[in-house]
PDB file of N, CA and C in Angstrom:
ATOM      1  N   UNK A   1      -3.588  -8.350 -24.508  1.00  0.00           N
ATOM      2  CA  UNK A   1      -3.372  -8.117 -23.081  1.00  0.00           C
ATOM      3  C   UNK A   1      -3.398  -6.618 -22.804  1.00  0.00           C
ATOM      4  N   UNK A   2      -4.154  -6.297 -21.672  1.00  0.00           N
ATOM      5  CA  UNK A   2      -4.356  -5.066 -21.371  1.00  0.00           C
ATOM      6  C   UNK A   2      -3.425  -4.338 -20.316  1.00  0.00           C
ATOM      7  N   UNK A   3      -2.300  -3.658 -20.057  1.00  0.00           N
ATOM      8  CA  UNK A   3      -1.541  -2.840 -19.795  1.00  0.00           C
ATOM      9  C   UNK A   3      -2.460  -2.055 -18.372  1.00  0.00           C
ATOM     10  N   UNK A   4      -2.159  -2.399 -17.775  1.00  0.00           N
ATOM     11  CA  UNK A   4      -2.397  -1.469 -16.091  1.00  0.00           C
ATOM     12  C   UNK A   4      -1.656  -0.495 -15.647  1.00  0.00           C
ATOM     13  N   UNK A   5      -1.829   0.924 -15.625  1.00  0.00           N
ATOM     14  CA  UNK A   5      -0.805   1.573 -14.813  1.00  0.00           C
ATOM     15  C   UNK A   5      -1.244   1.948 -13.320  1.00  0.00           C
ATOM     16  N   UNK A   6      -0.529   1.831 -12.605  1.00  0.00           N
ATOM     17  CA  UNK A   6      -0.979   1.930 -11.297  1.00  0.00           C
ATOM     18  C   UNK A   6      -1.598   3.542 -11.143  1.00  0.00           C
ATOM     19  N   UNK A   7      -2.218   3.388 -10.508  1.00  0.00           N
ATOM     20  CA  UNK A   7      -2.779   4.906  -9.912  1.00  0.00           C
ATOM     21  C   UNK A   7      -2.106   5.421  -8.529  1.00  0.00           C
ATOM     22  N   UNK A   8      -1.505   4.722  -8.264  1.00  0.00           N
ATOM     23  CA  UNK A   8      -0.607   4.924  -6.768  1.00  0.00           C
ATOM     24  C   UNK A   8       0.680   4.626  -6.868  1.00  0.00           C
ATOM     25  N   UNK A   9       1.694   5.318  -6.678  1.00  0.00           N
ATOM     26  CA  UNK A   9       3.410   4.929  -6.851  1.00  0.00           C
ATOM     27  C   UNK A   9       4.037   4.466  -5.258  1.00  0.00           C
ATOM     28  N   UNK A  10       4.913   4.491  -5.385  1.00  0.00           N
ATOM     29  CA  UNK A  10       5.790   4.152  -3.971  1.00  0.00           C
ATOM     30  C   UNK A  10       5.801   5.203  -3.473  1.00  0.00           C
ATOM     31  N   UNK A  11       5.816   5.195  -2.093  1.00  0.00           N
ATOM     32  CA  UNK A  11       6.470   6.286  -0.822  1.00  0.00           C
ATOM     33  C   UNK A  11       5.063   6.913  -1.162  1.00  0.00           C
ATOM     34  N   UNK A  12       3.782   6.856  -1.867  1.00  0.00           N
ATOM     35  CA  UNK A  12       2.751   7.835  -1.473  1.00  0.00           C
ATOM     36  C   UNK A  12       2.135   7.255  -0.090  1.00  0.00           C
ATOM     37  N   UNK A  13       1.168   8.324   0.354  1.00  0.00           N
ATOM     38  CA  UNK A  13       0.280   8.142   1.757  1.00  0.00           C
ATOM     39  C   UNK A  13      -0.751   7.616   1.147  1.00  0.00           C
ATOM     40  N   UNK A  14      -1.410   6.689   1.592  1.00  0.00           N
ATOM     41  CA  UNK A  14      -2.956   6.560   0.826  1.00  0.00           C
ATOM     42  C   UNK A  14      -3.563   5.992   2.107  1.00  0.00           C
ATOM     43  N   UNK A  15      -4.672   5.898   2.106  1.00  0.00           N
ATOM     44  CA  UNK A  15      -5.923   5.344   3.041  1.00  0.00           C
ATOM     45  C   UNK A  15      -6.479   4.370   2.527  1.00  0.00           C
ATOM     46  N   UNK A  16      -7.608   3.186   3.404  1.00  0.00           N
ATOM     47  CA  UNK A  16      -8.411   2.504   2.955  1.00  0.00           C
ATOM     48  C   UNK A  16      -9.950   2.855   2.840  1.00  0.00           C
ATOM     49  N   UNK A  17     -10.448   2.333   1.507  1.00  0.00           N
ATOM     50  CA  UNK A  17     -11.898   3.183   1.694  1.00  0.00           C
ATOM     51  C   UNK A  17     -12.718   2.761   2.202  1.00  0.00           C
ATOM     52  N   UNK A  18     -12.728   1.376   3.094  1.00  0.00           N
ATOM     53  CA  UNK A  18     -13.051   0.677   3.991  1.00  0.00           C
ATOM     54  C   UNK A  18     -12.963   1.386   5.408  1.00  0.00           C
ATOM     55  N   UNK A  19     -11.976   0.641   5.643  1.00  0.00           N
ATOM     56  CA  UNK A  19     -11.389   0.144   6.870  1.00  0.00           C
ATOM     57  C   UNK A  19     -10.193   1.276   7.560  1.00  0.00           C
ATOM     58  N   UNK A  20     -10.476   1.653   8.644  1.00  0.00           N
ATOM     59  CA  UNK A  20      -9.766   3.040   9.370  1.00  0.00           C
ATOM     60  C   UNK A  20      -8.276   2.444   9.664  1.00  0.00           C
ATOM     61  N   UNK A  21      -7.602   2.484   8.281  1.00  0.00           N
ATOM     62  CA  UNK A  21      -6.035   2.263   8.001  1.00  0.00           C
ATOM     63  C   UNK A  21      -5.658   2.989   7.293  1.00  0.00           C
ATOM     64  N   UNK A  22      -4.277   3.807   7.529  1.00  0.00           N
ATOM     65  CA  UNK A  22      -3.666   4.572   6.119  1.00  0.00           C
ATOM     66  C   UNK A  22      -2.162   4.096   6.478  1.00  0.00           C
ATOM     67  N   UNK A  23      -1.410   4.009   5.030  1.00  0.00           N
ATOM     68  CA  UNK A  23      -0.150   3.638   5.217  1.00  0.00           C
ATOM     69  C   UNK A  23       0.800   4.125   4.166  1.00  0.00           C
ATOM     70  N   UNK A  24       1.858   3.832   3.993  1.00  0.00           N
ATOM     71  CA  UNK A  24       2.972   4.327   2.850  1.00  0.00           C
ATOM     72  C   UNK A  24       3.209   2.767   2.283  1.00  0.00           C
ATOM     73  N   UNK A  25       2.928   3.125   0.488  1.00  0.00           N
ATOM     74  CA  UNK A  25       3.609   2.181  -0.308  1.00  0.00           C
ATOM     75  C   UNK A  25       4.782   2.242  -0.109  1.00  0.00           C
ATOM     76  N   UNK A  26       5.059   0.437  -0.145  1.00  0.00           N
ATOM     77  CA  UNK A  26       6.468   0.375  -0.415  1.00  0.00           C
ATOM     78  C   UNK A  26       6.422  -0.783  -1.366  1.00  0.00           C
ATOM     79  N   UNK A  27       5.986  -1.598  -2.052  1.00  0.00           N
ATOM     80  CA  UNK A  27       5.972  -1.733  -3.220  1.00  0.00           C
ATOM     81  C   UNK A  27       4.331  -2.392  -4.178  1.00  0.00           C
ATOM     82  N   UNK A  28       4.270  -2.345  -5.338  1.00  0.00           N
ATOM     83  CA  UNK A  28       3.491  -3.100  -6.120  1.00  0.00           C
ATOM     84  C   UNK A  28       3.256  -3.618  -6.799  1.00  0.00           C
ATOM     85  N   UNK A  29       2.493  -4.534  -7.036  1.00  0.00           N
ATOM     86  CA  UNK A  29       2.048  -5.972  -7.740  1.00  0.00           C
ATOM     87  C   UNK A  29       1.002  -5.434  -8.770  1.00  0.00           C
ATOM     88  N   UNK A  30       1.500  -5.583  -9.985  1.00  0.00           N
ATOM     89  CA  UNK A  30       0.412  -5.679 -11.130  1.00  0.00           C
ATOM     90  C   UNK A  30      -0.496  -5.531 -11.546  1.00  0.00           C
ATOM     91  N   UNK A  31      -0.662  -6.904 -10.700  1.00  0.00           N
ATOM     92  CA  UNK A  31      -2.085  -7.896 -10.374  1.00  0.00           C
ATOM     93  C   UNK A  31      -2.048  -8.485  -9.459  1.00  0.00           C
ATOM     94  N   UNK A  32      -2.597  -9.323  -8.671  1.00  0.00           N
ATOM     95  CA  UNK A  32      -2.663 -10.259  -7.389  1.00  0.00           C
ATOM     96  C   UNK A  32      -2.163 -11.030  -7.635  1.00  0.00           C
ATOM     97  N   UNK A  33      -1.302 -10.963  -6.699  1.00  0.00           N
ATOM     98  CA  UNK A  33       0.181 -12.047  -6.531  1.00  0.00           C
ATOM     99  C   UNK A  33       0.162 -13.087  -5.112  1.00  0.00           C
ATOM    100  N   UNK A  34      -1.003 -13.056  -4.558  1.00  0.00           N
ATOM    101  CA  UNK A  34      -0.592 -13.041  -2.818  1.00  0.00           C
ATOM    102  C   UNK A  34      -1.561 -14.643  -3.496  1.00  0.00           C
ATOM    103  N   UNK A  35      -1.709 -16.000  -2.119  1.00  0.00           N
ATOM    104  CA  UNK A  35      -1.755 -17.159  -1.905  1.00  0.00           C
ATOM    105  C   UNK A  35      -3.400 -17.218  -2.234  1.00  0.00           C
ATOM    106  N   UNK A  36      -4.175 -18.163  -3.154  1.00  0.00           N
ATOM    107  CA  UNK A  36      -5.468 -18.024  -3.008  1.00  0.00           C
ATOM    108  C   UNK A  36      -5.809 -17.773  -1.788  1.00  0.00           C
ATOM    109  N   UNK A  37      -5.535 -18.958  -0.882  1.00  0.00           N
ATOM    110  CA  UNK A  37      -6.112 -19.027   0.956  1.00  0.00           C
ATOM    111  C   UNK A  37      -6.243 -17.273   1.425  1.00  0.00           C
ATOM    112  N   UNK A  38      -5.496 -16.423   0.840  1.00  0.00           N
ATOM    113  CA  UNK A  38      -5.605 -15.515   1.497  1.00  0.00           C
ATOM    114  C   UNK A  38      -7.095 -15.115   0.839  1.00  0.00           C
ATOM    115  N   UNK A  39      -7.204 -15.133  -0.381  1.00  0.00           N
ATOM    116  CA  UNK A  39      -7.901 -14.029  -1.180  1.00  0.00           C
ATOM    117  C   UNK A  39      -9.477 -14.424  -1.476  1.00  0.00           C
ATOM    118  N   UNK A  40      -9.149 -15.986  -1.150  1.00  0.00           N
ATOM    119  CA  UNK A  40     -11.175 -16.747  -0.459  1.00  0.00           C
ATOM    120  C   UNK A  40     -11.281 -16.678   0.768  1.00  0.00           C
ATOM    121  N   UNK A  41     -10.343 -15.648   2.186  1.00  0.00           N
ATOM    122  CA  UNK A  41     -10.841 -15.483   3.363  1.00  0.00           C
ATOM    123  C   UNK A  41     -10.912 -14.149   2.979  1.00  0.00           C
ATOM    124  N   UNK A  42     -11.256 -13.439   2.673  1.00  0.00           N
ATOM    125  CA  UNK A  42     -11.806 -11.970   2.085  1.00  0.00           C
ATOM    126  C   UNK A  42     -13.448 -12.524   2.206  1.00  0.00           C
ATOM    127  N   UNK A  43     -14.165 -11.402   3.127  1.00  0.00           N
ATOM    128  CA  UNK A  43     -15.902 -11.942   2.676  1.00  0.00           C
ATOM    129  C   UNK A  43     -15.971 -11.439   1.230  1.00  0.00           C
ATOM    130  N   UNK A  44     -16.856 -12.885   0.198  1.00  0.00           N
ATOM    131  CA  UNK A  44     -16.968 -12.606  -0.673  1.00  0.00           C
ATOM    132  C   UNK A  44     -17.532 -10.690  -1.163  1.00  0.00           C
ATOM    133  N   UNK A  45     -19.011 -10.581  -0.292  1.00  0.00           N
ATOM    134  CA  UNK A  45     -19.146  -9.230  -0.419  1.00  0.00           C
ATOM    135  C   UNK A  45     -18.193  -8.031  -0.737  1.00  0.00           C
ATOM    136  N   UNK A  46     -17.039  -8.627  -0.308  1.00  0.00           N
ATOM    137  CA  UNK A  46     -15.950  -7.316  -0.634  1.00  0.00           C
ATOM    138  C   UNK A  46     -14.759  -7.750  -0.596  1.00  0.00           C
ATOM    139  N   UNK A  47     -15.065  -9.132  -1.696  1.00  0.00           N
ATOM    140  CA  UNK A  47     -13.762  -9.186  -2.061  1.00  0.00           C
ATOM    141  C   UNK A  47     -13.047  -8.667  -3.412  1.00  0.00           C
ATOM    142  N   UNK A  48     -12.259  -8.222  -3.425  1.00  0.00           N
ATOM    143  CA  UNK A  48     -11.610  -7.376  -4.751  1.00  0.00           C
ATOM    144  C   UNK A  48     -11.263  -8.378  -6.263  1.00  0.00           C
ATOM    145  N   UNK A  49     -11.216  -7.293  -7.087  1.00  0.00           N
ATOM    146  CA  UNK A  49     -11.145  -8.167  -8.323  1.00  0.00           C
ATOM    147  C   UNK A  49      -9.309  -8.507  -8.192  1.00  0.00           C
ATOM    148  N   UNK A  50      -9.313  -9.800  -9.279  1.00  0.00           N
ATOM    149  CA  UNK A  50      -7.779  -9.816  -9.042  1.00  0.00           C
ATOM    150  C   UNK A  50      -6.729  -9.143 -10.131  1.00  0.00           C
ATOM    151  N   UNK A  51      -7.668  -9.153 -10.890  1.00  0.00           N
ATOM    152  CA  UNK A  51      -7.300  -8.168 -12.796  1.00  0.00           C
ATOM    153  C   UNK A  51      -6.866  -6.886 -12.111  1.00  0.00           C
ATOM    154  N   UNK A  52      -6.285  -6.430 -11.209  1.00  0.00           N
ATOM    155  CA  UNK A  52      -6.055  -4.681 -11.060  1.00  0.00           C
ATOM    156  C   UNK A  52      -4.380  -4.281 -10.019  1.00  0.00           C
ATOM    157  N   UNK A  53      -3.368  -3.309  -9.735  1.00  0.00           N
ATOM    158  CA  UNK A  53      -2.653  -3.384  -9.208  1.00  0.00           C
ATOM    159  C   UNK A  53      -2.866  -3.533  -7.530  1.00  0.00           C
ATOM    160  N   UNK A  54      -2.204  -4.271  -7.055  1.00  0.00           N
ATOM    161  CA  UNK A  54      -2.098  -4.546  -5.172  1.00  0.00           C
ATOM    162  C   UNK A  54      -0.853  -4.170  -4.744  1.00  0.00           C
ATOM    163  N   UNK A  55      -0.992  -3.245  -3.690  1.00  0.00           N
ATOM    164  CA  UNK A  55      -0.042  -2.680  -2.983  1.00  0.00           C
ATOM    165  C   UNK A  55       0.232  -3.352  -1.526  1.00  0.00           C
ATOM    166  N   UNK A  56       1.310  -3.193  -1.592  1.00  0.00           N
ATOM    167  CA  UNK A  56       2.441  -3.452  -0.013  1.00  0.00           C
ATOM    168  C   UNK A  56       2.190  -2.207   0.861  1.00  0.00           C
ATOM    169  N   UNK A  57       1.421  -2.042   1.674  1.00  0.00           N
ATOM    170  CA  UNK A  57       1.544  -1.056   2.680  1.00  0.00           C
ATOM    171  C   UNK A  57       2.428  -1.234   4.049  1.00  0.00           C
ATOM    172  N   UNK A  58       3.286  -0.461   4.465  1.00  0.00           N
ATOM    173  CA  UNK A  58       3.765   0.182   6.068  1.00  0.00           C
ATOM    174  C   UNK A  58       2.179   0.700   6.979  1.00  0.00           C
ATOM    175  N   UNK A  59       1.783   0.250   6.924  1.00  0.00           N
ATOM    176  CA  UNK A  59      -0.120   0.298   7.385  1.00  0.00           C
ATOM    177  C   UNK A  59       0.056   0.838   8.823  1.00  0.00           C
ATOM    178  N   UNK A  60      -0.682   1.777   9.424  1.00  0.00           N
ATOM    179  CA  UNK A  60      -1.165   1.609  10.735  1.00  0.00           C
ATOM    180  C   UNK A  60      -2.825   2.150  10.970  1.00  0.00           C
ATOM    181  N   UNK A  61      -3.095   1.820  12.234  1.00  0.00           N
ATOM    182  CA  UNK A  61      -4.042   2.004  12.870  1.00  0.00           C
ATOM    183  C   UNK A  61      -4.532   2.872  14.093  1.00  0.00           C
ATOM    184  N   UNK A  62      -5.116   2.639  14.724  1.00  0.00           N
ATOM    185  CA  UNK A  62      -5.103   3.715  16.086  1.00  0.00           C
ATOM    186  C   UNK A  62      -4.388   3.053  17.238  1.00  0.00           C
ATOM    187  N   UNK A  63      -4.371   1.778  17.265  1.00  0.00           N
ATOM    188  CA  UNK A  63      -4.210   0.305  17.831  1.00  0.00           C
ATOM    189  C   UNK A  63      -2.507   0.343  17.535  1.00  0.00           C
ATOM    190  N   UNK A  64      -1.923  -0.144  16.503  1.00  0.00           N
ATOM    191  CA  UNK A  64      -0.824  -1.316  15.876  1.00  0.00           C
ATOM    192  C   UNK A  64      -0.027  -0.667  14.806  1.00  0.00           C
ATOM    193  N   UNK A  65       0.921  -1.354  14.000  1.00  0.00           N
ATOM    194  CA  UNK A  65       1.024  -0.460  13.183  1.00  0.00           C
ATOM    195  C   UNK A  65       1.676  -2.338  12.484  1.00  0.00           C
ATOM    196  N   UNK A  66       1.397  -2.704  10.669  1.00  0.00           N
ATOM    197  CA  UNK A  66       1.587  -3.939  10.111  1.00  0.00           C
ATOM    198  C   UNK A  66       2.128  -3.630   9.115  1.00  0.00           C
ATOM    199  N   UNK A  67       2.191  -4.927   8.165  1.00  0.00           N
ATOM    200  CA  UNK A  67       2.066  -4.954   6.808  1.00  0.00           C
ATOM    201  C   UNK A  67       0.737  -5.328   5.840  1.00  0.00           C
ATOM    202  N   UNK A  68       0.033  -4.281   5.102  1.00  0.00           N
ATOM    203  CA  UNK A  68      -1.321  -4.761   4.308  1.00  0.00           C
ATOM    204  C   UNK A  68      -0.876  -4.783   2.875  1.00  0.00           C
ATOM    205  N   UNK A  69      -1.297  -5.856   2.330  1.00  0.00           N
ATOM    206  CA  UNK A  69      -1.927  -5.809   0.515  1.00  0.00           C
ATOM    207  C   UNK A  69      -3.471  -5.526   0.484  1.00  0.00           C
ATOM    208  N   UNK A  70      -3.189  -4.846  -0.091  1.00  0.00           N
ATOM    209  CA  UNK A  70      -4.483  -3.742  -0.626  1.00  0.00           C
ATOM    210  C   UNK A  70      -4.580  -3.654  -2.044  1.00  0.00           C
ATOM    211  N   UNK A  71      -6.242  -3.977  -2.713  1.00  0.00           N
ATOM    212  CA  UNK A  71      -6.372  -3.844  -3.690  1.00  0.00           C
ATOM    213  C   UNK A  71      -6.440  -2.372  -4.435  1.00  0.00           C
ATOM    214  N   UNK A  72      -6.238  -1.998  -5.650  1.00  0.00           N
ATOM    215  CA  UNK A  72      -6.530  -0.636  -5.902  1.00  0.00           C
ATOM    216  C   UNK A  72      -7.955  -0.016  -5.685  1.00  0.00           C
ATOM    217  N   UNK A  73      -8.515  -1.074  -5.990  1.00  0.00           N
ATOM    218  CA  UNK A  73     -10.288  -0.244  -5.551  1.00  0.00           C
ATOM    219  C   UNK A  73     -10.278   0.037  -3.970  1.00  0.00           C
ATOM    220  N   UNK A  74      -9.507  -0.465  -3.388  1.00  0.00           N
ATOM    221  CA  UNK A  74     -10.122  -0.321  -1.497  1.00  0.00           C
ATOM    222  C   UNK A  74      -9.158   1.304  -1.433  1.00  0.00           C
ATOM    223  N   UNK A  75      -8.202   1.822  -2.148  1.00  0.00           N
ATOM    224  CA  UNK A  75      -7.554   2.696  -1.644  1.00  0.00           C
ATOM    225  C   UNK A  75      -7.455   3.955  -2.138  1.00  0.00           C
ATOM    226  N   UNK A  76      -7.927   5.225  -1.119  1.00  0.00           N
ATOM    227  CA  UNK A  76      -7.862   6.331  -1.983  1.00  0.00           C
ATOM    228  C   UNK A  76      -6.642   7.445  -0.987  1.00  0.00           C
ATOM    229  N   UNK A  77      -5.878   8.299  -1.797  1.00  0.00           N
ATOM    230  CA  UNK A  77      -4.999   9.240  -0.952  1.00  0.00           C
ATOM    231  C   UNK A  77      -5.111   9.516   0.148  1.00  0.00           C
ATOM    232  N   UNK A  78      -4.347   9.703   1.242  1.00  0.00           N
ATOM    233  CA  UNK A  78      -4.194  10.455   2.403  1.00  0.00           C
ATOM    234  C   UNK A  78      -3.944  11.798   2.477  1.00  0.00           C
ATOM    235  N   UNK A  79      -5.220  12.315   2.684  1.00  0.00           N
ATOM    236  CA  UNK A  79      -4.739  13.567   2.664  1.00  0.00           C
ATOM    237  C   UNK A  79      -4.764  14.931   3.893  1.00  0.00           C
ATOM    238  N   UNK A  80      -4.434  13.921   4.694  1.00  0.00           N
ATOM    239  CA  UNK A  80      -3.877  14.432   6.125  1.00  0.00           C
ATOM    240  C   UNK A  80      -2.787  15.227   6.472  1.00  0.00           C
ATOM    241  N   UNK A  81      -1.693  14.842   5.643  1.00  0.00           N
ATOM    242  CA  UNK A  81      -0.401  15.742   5.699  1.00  0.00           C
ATOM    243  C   UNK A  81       0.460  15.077   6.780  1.00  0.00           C
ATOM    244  N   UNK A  82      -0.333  13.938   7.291  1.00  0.00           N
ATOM    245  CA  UNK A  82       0.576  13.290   8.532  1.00  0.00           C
ATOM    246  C   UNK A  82       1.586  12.066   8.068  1.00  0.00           C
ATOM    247  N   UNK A  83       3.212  12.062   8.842  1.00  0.00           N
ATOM    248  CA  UNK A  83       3.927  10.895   8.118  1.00  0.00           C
ATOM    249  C   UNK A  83       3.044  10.445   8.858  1.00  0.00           C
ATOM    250  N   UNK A  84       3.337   8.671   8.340  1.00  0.00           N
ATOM    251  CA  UNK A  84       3.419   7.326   8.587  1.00  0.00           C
ATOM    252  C   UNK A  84       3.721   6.915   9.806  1.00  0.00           C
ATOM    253  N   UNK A  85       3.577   6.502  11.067  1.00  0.00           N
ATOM    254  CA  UNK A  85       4.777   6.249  12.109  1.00  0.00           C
ATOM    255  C   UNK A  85       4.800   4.567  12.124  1.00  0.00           C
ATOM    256  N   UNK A  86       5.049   3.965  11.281  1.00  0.00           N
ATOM    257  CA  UNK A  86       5.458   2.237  10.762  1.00  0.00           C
ATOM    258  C   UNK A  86       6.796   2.682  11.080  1.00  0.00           C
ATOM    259  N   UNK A  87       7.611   1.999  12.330  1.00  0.00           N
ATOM    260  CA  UNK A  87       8.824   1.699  12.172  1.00  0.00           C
ATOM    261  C   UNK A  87       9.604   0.849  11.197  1.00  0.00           C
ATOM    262  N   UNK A  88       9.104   0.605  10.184  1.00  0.00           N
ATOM    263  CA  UNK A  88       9.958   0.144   8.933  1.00  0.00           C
ATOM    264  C   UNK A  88      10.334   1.418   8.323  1.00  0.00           C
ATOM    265  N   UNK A  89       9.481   2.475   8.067  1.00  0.00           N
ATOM    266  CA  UNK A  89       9.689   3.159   7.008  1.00  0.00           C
ATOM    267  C   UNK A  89      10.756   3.507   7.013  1.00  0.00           C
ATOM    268  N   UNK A  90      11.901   3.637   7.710  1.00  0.00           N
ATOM    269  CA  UNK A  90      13.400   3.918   7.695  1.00  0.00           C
ATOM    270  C   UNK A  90      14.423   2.883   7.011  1.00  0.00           C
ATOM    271  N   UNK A  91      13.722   1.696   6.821  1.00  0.00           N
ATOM    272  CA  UNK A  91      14.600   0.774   5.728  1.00  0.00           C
ATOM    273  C   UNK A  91      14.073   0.943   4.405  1.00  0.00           C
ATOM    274  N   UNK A  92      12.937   1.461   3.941  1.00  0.00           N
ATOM    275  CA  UNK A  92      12.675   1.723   2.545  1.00  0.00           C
ATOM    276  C   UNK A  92      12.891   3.564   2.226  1.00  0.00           C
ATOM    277  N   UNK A  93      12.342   4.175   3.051  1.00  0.00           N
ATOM    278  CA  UNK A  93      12.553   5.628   2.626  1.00  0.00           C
ATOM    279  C   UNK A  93      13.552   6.613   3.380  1.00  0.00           C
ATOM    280  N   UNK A  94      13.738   7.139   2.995  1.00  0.00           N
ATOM    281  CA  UNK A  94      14.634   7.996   3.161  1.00  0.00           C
ATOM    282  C   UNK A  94      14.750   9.880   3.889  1.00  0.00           C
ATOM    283  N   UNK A  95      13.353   9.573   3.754  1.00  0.00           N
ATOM    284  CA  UNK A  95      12.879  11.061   4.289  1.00  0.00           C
ATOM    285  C   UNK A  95      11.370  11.672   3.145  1.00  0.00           C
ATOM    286  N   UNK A  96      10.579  12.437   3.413  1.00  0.00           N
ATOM    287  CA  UNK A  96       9.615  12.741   2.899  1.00  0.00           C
ATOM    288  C   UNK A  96       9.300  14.646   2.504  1.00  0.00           C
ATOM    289  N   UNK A  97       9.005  14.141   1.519  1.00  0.00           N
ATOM    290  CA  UNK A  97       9.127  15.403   0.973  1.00  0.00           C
ATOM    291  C   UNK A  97       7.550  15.773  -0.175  1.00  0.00           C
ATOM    292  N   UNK A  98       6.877  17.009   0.330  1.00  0.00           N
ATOM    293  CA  UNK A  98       5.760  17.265  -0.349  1.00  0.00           C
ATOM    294  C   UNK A  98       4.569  16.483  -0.307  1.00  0.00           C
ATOM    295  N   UNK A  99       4.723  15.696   1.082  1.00  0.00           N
ATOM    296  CA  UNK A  99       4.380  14.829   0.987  1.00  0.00           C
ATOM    297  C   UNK A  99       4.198  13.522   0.806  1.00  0.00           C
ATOM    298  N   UNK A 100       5.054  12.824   0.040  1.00  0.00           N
ATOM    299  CA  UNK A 100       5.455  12.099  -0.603  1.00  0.00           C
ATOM    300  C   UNK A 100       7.070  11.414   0.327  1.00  0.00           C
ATOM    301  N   UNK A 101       7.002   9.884   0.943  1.00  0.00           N
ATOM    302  CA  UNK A 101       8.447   9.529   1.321  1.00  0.00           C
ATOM    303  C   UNK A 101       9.219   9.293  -0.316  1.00  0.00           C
ATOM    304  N   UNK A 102      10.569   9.286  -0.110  1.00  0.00           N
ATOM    305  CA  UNK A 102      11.617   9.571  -0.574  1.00  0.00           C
ATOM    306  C   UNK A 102      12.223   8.122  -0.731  1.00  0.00           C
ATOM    307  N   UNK A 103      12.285   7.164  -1.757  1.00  0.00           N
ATOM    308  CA  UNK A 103      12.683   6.174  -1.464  1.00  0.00           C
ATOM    309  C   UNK A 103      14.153   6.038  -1.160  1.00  0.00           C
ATOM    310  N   UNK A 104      14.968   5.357  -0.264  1.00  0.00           N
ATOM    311  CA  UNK A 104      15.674   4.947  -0.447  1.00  0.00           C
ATOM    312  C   UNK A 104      16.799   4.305  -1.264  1.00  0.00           C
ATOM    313  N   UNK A 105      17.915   5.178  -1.962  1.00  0.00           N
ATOM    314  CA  UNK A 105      18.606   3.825  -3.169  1.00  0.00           C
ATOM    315  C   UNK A 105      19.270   3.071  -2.162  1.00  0.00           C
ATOM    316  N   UNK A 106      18.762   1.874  -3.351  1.00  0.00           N
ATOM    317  CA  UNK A 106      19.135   0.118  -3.174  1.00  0.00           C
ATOM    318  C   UNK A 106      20.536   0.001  -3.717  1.00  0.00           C
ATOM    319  N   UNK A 107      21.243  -0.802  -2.359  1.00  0.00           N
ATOM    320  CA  UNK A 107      22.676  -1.015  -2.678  1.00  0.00           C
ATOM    321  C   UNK A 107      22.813  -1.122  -4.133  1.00  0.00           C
ATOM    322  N   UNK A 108      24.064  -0.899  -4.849  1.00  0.00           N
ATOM    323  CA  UNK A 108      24.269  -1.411  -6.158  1.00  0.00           C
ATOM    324  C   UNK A 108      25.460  -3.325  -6.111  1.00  0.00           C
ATOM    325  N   UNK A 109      24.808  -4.315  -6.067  1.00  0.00           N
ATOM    326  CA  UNK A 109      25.535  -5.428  -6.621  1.00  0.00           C
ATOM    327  C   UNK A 109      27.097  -5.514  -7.419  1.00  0.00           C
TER     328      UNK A 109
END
């Protein structure tokens, strides 16, 4: 079994190399974790492999602002210097720094 390390961590900015979206990780998957139904309404032409890590984005647009899973091939850095304005990002991060949001610590149990 072959060992994946992500190329993208939490709280980074990244873009799609598609599609005119950039957002802040807030978490990631491995490998593809999400419902087939989702991942055979992808046009085959560009649909992603499932062998690679998928990210949780705070996503927006010019339009909206959501939640996207994004494969690692569709996504490359943001390098705009602009936050995020996803009104979630205040339940996962904490403030941003260098670029980079600041995660939030998770209650302790």
């Amino acid at each position: 079994m072959t060992v994946r390390v992500a190329r993208f961590q939490i709280g980074q900015i990244v873009r799609h190399r598609i599609f005119p979206f950039r957002g802040v990780i807030f978490d990631v998957d491995p490998e593809f974790a999400n419902t087939e139904e989702w991942w055979l309404a992808i046009p085959e032409k560009v649909r992603p492999r499932k062998d690679q890590p998928f990210y949780h984005l705070l996503a927006e647009n010019a339009e909206t602002t959501y939640v996207a899973y994004v494969s690692e091939q569709n996504l490359l850095p943001d390098d705009t210097g602009q936050p995020v304005s996803h009104p979630q990002v205040s339940e996962f991060f904490c403030g941003i720094e260098n670029g980079r949001y600041i995660r939030r610590p998770r209650p302790v149990n």
